[in-house]
Protein backbone atom coordinates (compact mmCIF):
# COMPACT_ATOMS: atom_id res chain seq x y z
CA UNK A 1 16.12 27.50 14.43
CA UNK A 2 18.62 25.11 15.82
CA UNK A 3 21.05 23.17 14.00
CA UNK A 4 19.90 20.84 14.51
CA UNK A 5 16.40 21.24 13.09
CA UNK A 6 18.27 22.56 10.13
CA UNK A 7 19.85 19.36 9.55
CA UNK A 8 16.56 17.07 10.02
CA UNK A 9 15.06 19.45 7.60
CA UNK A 10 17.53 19.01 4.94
CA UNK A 11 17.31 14.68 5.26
CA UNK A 12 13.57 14.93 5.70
CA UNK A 13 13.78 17.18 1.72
CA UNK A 14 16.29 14.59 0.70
CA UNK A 15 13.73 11.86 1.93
CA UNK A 16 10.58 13.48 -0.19
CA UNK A 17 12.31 14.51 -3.36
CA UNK A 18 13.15 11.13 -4.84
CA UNK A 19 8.93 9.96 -4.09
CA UNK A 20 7.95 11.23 -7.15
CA UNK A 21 10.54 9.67 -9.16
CA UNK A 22 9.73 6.47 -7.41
CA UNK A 23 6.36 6.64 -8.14
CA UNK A 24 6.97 7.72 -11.67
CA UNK A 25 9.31 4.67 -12.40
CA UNK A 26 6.45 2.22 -11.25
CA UNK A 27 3.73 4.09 -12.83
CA UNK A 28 5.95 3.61 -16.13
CA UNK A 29 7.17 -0.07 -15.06
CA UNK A 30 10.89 0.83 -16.01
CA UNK A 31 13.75 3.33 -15.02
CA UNK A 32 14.78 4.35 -18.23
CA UNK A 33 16.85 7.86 -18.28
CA UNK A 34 17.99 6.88 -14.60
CA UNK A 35 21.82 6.25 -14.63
CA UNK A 36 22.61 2.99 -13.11
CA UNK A 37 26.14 4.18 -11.67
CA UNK A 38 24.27 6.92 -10.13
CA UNK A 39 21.78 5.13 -8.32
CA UNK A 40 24.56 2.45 -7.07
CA UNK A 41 26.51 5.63 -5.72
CA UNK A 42 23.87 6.80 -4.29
CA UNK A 43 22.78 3.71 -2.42
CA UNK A 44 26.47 3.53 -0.89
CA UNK A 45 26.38 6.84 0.63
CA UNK A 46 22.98 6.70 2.18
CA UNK A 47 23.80 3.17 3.39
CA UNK A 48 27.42 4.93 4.55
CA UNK A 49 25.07 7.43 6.63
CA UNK A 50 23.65 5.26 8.25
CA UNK A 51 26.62 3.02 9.71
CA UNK A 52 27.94 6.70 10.30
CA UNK A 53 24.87 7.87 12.48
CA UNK A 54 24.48 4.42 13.99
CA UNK A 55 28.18 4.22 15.12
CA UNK A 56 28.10 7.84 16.62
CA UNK A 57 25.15 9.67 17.12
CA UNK A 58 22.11 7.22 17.07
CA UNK A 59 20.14 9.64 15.80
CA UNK A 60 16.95 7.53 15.48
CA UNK A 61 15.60 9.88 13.34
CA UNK A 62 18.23 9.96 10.40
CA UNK A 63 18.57 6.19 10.59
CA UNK A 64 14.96 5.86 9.77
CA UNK A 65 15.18 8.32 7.37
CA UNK A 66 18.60 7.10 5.55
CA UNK A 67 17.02 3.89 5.84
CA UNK A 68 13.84 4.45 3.56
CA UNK A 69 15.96 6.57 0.98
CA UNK A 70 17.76 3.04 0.67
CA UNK A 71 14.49 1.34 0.08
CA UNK A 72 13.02 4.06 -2.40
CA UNK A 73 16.46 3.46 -3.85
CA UNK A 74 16.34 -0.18 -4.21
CA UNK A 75 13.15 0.16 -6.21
CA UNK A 76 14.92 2.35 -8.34
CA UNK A 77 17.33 -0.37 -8.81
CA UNK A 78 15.07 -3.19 -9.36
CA UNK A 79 12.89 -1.49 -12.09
CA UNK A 80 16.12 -0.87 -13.70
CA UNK A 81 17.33 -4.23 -14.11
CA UNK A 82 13.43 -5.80 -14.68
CA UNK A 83 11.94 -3.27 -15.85
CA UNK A 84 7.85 -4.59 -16.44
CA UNK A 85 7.28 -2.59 -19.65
């Protein structure tokens, strides 16, 4: 296996493991137990990957996957400020 493969692996787990917490937190219509200064770190260095693969690489692949992580994030974030129940 290539490095390379190696490292779309590891973003592509790093994608997927935060879906069922996503879906748990609108299931439940809040984010309680989630810490906020977590998620807000978080958020910076996915959003830091991506203006670091952007700049250099290109890497169409991480960017889209960085990208979504942000998004899957920003729910995260939302449900945690207005939560719904």
């Amino acid at each position: 296996m290539s490095i390379k493969y190696l490292g779309m692996l590891g973003s592509f787990l790093a994608f997927v493991c935060s879906i069922p917490q996503v879906i748990m937190v609108i299931e439940n219509g809040n984010a309680n137990g989630l810490s906020l200064s977590m998620l807000w770190m978080w958020i910076a260095g996915m959003m830091s990957l991506f203006v670091y693969i952007y700049k250099t690489t290109k890497d169409k692949i991480l960017m889209f996957q960085y990208f979504f992580i942000s998004l899957e994030i920003v729910v995260l974030l939302y449900y945690s400020y207005f939560p719904t129940a």
